[in-house]
Protein backbone atom coordinates (compact mmCIF):
# COMPACT_ATOMS: atom_id res chain seq x y z
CA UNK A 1 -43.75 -74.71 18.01
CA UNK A 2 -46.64 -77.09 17.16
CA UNK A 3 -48.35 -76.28 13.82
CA UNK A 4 -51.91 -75.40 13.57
CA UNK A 5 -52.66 -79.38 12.46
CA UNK A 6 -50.78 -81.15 14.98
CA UNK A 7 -53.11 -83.01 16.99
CA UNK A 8 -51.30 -82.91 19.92
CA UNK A 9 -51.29 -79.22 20.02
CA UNK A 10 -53.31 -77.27 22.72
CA UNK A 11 -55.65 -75.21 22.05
CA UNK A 12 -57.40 -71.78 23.71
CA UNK A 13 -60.52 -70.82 24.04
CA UNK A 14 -60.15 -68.30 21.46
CA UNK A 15 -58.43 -71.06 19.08
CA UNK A 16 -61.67 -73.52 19.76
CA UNK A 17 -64.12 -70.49 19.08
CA UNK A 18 -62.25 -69.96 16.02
CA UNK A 19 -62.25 -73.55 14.95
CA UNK A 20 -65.25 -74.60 15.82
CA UNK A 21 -66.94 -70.66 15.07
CA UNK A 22 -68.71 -70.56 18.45
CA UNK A 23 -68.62 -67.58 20.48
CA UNK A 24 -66.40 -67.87 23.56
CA UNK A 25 -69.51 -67.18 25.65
CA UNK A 26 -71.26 -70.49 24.33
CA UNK A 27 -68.41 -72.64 24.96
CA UNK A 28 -68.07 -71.10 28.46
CA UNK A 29 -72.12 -71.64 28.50
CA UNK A 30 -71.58 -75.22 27.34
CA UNK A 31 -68.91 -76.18 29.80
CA UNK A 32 -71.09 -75.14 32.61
CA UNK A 33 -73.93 -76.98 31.40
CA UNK A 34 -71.48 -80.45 31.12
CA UNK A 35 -72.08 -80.65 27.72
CA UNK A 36 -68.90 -79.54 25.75
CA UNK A 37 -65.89 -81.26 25.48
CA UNK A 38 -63.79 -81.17 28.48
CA UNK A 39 -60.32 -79.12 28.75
CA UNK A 40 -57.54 -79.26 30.42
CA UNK A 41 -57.11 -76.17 33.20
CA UNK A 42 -54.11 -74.92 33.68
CA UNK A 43 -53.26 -72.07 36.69
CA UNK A 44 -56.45 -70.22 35.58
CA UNK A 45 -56.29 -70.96 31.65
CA UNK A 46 -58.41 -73.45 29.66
CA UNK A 47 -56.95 -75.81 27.25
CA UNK A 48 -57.76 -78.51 24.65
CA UNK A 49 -55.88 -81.27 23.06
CA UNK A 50 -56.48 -80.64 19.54
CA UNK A 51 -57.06 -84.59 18.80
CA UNK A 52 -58.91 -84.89 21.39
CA UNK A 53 -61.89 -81.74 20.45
CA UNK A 54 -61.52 -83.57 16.94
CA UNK A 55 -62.66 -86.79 18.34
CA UNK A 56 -65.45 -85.35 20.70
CA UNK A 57 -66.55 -83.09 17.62
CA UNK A 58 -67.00 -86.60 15.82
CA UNK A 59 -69.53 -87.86 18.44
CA UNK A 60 -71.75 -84.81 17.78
CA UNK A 61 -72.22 -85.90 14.00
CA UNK A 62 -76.02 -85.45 12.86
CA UNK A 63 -77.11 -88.93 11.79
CA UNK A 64 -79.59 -87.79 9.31
């Protein structure tokens, strides 16, 4: 089983809401909108390479 730091792990929406401490409801919101980071879908789940939301989370840096 991956650990919680591997960056190849995939993650929920629950474990992205958790990370990230957005309500799942945003990042649904978000998605719809084109603006979150995209996810992989799998039968009817969502998922997210753990690297991958890392790096996108990087691109959202305030530069102030």
């Amino acid at each position: 089983m991956a650990s919680a730091e591997d960056p190849d792990r995939l993650l929920s929406i629950n474990d992205v809401s958790e990370l990230l401490q957005l309500p799942v409801q945003s990042i649904y919101k978000q998605r719809s909108m084109g603006v979150f980071c995209p996810a992989y879908k799998i039968g009817h789940h969502l998922r997210w390479r753990r690297s991958e939301l890392m790096a996108w989370l990087e691109t959202k840096r305030d530069s102030v």
